[in-house]
PDB file of N, CA and C in Angstrom:
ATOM      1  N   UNK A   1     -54.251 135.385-138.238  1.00  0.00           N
ATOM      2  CA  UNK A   1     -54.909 134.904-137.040  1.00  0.00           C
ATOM      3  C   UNK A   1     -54.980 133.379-137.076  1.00  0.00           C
ATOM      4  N   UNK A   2     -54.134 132.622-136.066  1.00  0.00           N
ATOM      5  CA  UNK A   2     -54.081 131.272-135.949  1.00  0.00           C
ATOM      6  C   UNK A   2     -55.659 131.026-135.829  1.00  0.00           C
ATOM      7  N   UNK A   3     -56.121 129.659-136.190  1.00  0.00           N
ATOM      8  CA  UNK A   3     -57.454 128.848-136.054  1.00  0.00           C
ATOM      9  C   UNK A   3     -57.619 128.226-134.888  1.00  0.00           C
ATOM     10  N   UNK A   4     -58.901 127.959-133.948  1.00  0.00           N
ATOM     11  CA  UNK A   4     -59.093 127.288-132.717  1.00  0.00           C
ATOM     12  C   UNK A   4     -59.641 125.929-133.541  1.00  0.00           C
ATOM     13  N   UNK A   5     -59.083 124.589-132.825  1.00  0.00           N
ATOM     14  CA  UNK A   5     -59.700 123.669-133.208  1.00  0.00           C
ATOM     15  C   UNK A   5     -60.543 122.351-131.743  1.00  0.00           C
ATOM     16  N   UNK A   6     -61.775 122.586-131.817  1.00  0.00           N
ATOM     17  CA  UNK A   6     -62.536 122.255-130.729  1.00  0.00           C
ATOM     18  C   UNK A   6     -62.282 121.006-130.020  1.00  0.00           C
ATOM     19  N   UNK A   7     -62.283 120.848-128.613  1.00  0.00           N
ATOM     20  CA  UNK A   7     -62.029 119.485-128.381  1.00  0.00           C
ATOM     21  C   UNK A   7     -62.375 117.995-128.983  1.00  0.00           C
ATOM     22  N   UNK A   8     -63.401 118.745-129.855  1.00  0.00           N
ATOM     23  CA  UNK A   8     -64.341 117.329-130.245  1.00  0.00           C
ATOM     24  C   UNK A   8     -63.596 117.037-131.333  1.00  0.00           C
ATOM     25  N   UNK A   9     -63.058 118.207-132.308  1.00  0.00           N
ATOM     26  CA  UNK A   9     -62.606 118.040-133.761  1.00  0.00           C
ATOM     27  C   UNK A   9     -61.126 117.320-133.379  1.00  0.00           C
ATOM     28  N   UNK A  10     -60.526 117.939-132.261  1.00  0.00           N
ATOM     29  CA  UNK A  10     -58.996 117.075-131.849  1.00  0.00           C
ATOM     30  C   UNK A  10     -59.489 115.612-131.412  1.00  0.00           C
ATOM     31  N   UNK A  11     -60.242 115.293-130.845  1.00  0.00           N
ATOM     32  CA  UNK A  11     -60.960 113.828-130.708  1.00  0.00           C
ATOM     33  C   UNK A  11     -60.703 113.259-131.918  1.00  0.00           C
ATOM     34  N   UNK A  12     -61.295 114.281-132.847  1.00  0.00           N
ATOM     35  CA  UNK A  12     -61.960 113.079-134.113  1.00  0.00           C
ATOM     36  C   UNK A  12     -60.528 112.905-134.891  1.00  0.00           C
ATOM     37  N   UNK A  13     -59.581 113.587-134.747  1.00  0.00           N
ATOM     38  CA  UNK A  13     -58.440 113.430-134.970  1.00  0.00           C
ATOM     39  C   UNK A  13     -57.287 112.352-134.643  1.00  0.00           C
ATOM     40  N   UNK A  14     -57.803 111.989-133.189  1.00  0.00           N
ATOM     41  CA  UNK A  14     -56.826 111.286-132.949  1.00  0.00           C
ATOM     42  C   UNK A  14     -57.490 110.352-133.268  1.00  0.00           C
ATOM     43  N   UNK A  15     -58.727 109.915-132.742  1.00  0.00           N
ATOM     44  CA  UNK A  15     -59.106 108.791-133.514  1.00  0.00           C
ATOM     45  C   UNK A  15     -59.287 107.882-134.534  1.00  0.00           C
ATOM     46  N   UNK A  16     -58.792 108.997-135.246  1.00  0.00           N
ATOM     47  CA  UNK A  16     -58.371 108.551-137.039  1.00  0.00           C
ATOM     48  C   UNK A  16     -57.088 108.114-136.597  1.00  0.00           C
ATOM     49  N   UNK A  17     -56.058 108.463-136.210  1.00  0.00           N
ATOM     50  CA  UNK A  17     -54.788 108.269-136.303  1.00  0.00           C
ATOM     51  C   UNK A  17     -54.076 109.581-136.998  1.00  0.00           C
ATOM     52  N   UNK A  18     -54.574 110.436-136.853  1.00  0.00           N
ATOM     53  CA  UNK A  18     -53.822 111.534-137.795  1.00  0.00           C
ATOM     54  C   UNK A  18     -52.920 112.145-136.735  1.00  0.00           C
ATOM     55  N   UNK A  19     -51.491 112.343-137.798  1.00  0.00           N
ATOM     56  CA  UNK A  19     -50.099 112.534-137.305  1.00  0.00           C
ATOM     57  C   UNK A  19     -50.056 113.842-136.856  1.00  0.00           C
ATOM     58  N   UNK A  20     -50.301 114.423-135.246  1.00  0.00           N
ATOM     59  CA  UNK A  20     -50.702 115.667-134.991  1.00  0.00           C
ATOM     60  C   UNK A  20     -49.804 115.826-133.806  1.00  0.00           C
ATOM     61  N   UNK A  21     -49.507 116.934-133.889  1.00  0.00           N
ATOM     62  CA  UNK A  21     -48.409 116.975-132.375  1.00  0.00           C
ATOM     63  C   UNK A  21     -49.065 117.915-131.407  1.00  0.00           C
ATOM     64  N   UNK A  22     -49.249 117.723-130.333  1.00  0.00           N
ATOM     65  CA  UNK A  22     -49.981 118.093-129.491  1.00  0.00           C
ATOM     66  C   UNK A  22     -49.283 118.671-128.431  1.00  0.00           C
ATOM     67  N   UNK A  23     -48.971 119.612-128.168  1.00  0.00           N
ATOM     68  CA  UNK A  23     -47.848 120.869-127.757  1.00  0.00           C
ATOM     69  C   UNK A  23     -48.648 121.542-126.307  1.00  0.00           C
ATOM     70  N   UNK A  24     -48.525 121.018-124.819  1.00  0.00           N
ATOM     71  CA  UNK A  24     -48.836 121.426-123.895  1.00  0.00           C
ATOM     72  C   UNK A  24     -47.970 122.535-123.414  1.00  0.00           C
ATOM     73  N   UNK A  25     -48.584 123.197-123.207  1.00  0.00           N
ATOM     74  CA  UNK A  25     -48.109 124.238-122.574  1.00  0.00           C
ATOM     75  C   UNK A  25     -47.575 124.960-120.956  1.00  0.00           C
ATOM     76  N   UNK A  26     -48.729 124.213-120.464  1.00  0.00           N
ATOM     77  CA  UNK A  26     -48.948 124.390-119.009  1.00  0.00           C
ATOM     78  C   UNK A  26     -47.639 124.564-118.245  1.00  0.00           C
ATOM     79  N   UNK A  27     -47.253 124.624-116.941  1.00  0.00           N
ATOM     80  CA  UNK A  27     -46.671 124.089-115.871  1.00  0.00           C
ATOM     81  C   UNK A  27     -46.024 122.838-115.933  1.00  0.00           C
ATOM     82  N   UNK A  28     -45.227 121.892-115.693  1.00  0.00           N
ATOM     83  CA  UNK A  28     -45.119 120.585-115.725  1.00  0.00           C
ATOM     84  C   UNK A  28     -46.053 120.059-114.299  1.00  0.00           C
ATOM     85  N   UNK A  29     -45.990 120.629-113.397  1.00  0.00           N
ATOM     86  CA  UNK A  29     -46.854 120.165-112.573  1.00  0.00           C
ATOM     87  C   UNK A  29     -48.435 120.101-112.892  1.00  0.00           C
ATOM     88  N   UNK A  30     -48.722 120.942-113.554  1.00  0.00           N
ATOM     89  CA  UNK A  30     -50.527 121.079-114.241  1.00  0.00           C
ATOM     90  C   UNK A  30     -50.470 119.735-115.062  1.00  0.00           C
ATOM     91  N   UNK A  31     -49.319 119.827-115.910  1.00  0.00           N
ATOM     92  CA  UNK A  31     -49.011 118.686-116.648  1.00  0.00           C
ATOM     93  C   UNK A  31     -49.344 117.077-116.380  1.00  0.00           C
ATOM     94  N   UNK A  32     -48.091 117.052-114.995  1.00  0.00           N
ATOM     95  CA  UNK A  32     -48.178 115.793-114.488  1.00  0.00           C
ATOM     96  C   UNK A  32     -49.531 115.080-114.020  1.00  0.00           C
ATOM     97  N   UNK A  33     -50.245 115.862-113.293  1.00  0.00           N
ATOM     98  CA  UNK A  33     -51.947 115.903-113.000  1.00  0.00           C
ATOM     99  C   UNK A  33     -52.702 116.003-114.161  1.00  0.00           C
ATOM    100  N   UNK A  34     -52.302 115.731-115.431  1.00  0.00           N
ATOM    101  CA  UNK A  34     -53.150 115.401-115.824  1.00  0.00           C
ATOM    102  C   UNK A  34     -53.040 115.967-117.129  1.00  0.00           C
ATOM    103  N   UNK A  35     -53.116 115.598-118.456  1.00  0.00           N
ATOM    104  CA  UNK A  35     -53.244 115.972-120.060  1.00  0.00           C
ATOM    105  C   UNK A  35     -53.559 114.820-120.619  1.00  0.00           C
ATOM    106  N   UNK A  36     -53.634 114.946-121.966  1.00  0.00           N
ATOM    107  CA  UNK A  36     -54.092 114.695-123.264  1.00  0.00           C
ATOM    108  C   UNK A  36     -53.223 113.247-123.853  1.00  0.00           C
ATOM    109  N   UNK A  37     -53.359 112.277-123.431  1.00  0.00           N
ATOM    110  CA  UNK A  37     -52.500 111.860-123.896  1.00  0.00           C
ATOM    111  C   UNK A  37     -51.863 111.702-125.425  1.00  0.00           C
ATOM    112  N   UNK A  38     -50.585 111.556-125.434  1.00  0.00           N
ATOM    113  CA  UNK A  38     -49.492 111.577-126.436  1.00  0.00           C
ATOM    114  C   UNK A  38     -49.180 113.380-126.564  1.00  0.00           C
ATOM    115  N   UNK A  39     -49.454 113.926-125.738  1.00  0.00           N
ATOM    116  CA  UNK A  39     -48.783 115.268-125.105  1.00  0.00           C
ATOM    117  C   UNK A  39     -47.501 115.770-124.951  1.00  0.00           C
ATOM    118  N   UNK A  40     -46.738 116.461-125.336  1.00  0.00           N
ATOM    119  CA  UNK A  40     -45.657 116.945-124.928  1.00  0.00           C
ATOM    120  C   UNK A  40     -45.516 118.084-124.331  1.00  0.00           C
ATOM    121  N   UNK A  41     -44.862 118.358-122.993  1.00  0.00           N
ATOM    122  CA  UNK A  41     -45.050 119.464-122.230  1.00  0.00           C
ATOM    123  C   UNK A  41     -43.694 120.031-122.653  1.00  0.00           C
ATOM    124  N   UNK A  42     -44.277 121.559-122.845  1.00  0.00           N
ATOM    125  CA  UNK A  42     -43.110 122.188-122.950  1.00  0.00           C
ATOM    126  C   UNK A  42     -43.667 123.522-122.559  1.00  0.00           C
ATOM    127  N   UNK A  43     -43.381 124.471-121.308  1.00  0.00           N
ATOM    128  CA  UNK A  43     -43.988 125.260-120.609  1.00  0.00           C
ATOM    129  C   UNK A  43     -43.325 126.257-121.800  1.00  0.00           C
ATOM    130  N   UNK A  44     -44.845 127.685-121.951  1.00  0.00           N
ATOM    131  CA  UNK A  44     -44.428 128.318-122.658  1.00  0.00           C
ATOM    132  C   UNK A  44     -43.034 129.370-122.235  1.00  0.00           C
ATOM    133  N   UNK A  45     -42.822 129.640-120.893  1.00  0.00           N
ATOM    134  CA  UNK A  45     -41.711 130.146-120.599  1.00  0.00           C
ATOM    135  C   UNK A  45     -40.406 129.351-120.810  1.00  0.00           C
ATOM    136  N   UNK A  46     -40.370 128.591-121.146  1.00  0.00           N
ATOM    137  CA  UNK A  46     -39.452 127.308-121.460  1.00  0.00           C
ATOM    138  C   UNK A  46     -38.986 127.826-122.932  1.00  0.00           C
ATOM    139  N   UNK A  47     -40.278 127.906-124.120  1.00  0.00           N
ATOM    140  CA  UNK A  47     -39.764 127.563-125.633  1.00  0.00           C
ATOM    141  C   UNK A  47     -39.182 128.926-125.660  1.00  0.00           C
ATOM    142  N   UNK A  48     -37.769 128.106-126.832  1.00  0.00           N
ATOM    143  CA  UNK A  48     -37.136 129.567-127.450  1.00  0.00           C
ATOM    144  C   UNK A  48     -37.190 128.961-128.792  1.00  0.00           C
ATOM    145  N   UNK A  49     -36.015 130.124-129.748  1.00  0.00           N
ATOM    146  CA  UNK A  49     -36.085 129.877-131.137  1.00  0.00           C
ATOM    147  C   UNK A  49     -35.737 128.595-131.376  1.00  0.00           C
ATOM    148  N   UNK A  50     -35.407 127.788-130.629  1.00  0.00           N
ATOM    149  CA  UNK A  50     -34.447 126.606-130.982  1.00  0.00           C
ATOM    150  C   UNK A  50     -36.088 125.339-131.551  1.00  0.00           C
ATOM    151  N   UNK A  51     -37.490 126.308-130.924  1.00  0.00           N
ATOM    152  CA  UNK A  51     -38.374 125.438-131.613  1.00  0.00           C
ATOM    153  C   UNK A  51     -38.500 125.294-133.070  1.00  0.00           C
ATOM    154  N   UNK A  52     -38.494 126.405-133.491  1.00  0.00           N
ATOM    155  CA  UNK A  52     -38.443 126.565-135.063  1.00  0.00           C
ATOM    156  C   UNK A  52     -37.442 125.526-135.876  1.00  0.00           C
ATOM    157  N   UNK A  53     -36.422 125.277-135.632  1.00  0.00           N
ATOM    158  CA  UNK A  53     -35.623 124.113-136.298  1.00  0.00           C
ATOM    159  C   UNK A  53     -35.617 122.486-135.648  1.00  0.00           C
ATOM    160  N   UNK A  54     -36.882 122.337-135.134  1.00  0.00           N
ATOM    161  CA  UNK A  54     -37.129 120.779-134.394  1.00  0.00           C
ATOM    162  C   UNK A  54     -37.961 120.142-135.961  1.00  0.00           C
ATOM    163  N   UNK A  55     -38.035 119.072-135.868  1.00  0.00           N
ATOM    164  CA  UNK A  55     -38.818 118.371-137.250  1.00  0.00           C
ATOM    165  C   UNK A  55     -40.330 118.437-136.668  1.00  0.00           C
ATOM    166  N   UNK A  56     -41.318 118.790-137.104  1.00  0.00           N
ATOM    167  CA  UNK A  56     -42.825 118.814-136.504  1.00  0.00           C
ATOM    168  C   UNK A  56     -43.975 117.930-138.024  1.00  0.00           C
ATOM    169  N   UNK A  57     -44.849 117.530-137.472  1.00  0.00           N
ATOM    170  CA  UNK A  57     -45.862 117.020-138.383  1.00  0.00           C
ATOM    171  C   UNK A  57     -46.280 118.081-139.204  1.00  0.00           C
ATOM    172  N   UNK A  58     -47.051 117.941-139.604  1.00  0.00           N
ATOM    173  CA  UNK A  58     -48.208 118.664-140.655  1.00  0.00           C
ATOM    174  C   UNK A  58     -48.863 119.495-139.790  1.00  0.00           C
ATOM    175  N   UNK A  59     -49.887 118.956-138.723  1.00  0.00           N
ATOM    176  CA  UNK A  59     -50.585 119.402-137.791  1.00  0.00           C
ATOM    177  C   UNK A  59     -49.914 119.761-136.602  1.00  0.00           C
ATOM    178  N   UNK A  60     -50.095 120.852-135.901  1.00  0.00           N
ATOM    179  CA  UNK A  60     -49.592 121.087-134.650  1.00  0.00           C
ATOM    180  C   UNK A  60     -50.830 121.967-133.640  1.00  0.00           C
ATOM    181  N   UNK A  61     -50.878 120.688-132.257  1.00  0.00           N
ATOM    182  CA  UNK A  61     -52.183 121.692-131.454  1.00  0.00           C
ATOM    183  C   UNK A  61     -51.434 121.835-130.356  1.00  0.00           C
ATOM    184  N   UNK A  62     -51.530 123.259-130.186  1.00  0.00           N
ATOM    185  CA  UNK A  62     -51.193 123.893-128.617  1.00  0.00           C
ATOM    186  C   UNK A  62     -52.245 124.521-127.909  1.00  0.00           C
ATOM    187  N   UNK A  63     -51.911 123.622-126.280  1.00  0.00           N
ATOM    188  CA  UNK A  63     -53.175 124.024-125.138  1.00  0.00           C
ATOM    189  C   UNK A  63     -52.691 123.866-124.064  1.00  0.00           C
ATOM    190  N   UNK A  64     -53.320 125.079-123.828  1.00  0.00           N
ATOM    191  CA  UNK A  64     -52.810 125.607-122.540  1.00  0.00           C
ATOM    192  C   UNK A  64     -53.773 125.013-121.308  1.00  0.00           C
ATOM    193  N   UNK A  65     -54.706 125.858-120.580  1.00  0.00           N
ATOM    194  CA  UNK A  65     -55.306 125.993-119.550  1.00  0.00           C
ATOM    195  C   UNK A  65     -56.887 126.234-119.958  1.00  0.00           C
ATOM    196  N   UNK A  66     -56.867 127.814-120.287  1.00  0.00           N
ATOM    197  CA  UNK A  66     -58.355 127.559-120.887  1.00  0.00           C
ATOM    198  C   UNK A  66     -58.253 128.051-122.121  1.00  0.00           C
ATOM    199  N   UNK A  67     -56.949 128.094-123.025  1.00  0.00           N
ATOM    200  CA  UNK A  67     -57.208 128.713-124.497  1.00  0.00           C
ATOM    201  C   UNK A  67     -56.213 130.243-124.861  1.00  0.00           C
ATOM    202  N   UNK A  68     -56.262 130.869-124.078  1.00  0.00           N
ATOM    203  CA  UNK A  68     -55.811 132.210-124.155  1.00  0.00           C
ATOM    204  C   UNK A  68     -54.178 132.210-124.761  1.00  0.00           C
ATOM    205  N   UNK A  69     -53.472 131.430-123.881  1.00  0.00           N
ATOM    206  CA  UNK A  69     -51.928 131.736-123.531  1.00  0.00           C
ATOM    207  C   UNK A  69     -51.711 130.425-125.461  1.00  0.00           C
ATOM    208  N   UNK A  70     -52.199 129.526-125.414  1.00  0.00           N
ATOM    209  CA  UNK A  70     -52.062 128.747-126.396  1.00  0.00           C
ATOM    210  C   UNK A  70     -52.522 129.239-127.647  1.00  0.00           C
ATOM    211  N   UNK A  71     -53.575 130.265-127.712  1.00  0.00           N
ATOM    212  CA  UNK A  71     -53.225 130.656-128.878  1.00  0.00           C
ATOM    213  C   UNK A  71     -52.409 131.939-129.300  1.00  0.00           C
ATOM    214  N   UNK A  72     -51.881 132.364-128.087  1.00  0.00           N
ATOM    215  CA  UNK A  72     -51.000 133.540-128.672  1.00  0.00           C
ATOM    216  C   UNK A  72     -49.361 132.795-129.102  1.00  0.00           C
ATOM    217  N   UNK A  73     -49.261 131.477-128.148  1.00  0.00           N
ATOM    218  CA  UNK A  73     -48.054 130.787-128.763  1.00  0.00           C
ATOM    219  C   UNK A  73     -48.307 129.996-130.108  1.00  0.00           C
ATOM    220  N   UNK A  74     -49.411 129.576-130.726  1.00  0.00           N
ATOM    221  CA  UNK A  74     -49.932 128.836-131.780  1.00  0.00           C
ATOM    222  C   UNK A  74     -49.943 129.998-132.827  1.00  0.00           C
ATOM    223  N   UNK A  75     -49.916 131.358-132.824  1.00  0.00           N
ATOM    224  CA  UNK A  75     -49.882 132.138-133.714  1.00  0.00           C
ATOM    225  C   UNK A  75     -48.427 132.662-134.129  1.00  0.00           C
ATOM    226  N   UNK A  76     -47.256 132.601-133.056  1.00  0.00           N
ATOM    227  CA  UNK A  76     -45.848 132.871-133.147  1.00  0.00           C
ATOM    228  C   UNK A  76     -44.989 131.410-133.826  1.00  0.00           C
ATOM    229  N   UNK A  77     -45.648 129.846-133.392  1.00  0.00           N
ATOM    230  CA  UNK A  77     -45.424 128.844-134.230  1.00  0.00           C
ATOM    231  C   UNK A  77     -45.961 128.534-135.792  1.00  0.00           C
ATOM    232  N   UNK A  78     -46.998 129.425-136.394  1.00  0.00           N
ATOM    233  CA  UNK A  78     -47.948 128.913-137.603  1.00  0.00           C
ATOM    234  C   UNK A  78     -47.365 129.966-138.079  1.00  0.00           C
ATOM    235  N   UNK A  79     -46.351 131.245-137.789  1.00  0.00           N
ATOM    236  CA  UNK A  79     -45.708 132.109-138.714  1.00  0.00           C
ATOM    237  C   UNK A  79     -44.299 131.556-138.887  1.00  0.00           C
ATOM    238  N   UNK A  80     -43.745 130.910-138.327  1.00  0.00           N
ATOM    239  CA  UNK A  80     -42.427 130.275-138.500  1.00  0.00           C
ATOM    240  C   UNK A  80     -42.060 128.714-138.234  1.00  0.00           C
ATOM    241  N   UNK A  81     -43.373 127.928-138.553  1.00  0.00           N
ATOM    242  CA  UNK A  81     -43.200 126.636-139.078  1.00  0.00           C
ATOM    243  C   UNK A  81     -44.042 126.059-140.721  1.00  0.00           C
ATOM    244  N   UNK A  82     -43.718 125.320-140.809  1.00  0.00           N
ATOM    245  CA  UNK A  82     -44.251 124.929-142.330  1.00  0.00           C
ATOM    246  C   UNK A  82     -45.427 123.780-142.391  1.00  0.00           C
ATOM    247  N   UNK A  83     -46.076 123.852-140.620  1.00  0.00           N
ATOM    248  CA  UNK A  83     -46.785 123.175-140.030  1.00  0.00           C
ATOM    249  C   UNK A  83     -48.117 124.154-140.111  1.00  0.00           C
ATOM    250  N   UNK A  84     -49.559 122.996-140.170  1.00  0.00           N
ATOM    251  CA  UNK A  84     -50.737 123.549-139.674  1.00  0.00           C
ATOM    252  C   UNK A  84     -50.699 123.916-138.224  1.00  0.00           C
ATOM    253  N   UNK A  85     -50.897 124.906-137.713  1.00  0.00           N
ATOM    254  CA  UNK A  85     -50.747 125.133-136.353  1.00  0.00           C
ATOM    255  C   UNK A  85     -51.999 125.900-135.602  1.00  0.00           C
ATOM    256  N   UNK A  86     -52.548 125.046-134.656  1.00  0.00           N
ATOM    257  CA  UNK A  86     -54.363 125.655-134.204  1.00  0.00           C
ATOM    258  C   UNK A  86     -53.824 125.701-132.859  1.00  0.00           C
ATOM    259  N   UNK A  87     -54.760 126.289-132.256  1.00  0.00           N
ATOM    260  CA  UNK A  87     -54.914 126.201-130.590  1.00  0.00           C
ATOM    261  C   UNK A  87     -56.184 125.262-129.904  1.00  0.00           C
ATOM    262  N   UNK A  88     -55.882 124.986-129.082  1.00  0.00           N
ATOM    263  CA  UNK A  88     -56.964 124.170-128.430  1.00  0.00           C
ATOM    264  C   UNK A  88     -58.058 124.862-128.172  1.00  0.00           C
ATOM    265  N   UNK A  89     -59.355 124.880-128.543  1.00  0.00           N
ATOM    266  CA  UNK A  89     -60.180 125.706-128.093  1.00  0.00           C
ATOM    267  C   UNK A  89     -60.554 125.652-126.352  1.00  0.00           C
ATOM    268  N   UNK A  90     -60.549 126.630-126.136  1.00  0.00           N
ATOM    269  CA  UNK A  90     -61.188 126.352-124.261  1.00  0.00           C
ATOM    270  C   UNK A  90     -59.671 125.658-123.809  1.00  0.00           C
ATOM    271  N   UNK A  91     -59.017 125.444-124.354  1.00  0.00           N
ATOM    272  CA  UNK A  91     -57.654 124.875-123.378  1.00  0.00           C
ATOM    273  C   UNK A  91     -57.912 123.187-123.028  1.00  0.00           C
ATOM    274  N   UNK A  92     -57.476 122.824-122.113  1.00  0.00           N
ATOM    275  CA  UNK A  92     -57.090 121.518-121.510  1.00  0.00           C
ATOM    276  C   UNK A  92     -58.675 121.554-120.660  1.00  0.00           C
ATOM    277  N   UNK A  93     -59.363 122.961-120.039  1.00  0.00           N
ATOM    278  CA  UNK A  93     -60.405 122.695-119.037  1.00  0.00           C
ATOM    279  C   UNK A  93     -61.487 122.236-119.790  1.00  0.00           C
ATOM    280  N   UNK A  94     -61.521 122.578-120.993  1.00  0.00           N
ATOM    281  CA  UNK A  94     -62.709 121.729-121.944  1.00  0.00           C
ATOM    282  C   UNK A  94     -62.478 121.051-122.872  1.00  0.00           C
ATOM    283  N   UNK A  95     -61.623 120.048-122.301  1.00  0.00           N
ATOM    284  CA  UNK A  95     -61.314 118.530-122.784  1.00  0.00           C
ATOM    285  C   UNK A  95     -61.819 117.471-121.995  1.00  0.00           C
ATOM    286  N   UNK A  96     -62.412 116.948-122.672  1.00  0.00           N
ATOM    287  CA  UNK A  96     -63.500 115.861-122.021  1.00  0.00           C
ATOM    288  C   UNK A  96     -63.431 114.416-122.480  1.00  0.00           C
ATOM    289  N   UNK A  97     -61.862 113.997-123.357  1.00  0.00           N
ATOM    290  CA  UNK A  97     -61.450 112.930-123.785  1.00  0.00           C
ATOM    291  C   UNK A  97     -61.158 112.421-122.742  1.00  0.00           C
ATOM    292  N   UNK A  98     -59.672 111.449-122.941  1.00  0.00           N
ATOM    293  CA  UNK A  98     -59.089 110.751-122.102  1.00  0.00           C
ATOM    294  C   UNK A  98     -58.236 111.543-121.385  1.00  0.00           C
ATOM    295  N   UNK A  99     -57.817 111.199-120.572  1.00  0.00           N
ATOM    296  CA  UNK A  99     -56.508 111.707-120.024  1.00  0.00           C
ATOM    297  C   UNK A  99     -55.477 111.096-119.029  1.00  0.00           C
ATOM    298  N   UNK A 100     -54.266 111.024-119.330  1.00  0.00           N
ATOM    299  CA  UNK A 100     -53.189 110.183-118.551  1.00  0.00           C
ATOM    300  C   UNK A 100     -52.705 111.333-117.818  1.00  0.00           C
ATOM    301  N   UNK A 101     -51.657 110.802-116.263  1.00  0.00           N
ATOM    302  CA  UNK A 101     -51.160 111.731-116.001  1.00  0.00           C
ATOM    303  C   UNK A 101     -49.349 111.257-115.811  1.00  0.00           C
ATOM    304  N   UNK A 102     -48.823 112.206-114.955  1.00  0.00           N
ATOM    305  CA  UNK A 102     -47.548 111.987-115.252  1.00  0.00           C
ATOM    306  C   UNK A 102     -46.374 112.816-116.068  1.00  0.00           C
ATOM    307  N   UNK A 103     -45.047 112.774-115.841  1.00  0.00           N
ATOM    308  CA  UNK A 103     -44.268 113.352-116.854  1.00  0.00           C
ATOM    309  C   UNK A 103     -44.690 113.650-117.848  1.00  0.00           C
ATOM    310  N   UNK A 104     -43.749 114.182-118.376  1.00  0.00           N
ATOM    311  CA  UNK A 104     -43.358 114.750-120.120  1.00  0.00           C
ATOM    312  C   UNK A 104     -42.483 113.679-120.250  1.00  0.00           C
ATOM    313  N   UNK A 105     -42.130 112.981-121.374  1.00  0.00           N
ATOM    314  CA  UNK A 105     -40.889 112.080-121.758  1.00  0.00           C
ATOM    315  C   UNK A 105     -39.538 113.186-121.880  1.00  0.00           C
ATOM    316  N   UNK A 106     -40.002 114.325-122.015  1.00  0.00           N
ATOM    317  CA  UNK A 106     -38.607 115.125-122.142  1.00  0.00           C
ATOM    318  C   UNK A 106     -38.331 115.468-120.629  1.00  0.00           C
ATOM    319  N   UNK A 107     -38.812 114.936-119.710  1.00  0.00           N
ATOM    320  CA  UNK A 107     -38.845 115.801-118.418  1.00  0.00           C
ATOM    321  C   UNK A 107     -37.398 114.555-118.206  1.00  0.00           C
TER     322      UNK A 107
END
């Protein structure tokens, strides 16, 4: 069972500077309106196996919307990466950091 890690604890994370990849899930349009910045959107109907052989940090957080859909993909990534891999708790709707909007750089 993948781990939820709370908006506040991903706060205190970035604020350190710790090397964490932050794996959106959403829509690209949910996206563009609005995430987390240093976000990468990659809609979960989008990822295939070809994620498993990308280079990833240590840490990896995936969030969805309100939590649900991100941690059933955060539990299929933390069995076949060599990465810490959590879900966002509550999703993107109970994130109360910053937030930029706009593309994905992969878009």
């Amino acid at each position: 069972m993948v781990t939820e890690l709370s908006p506040t604890e991903l706060q205190e994370k970035l604020d350190t500077g710790t090397d964490v990849a932050l794996l959106d899930i959403r829509d690209p349009q949910a996206f563009a309106d609005g995430h987390i910045p240093g976000s990468e959107n990659r809609p979960a109907q989008r990822l295939d196996a070809s994620v498993f052989d990308e280079e990833w940090p240590d840490e990896v957080v995936v969030s969805c919307y309100i939590g649900k859909s991100s941690k059933r993909i955060a539990e299929i990534l933390d069995t076949n990466l060599a990465a810490d891999v959590t879900s966002l708790r509550g999703g993107f709707d109970a994130w109360e950091g910053p937030v930029e909007s706009g593309h994905s750089v992969s878009e």
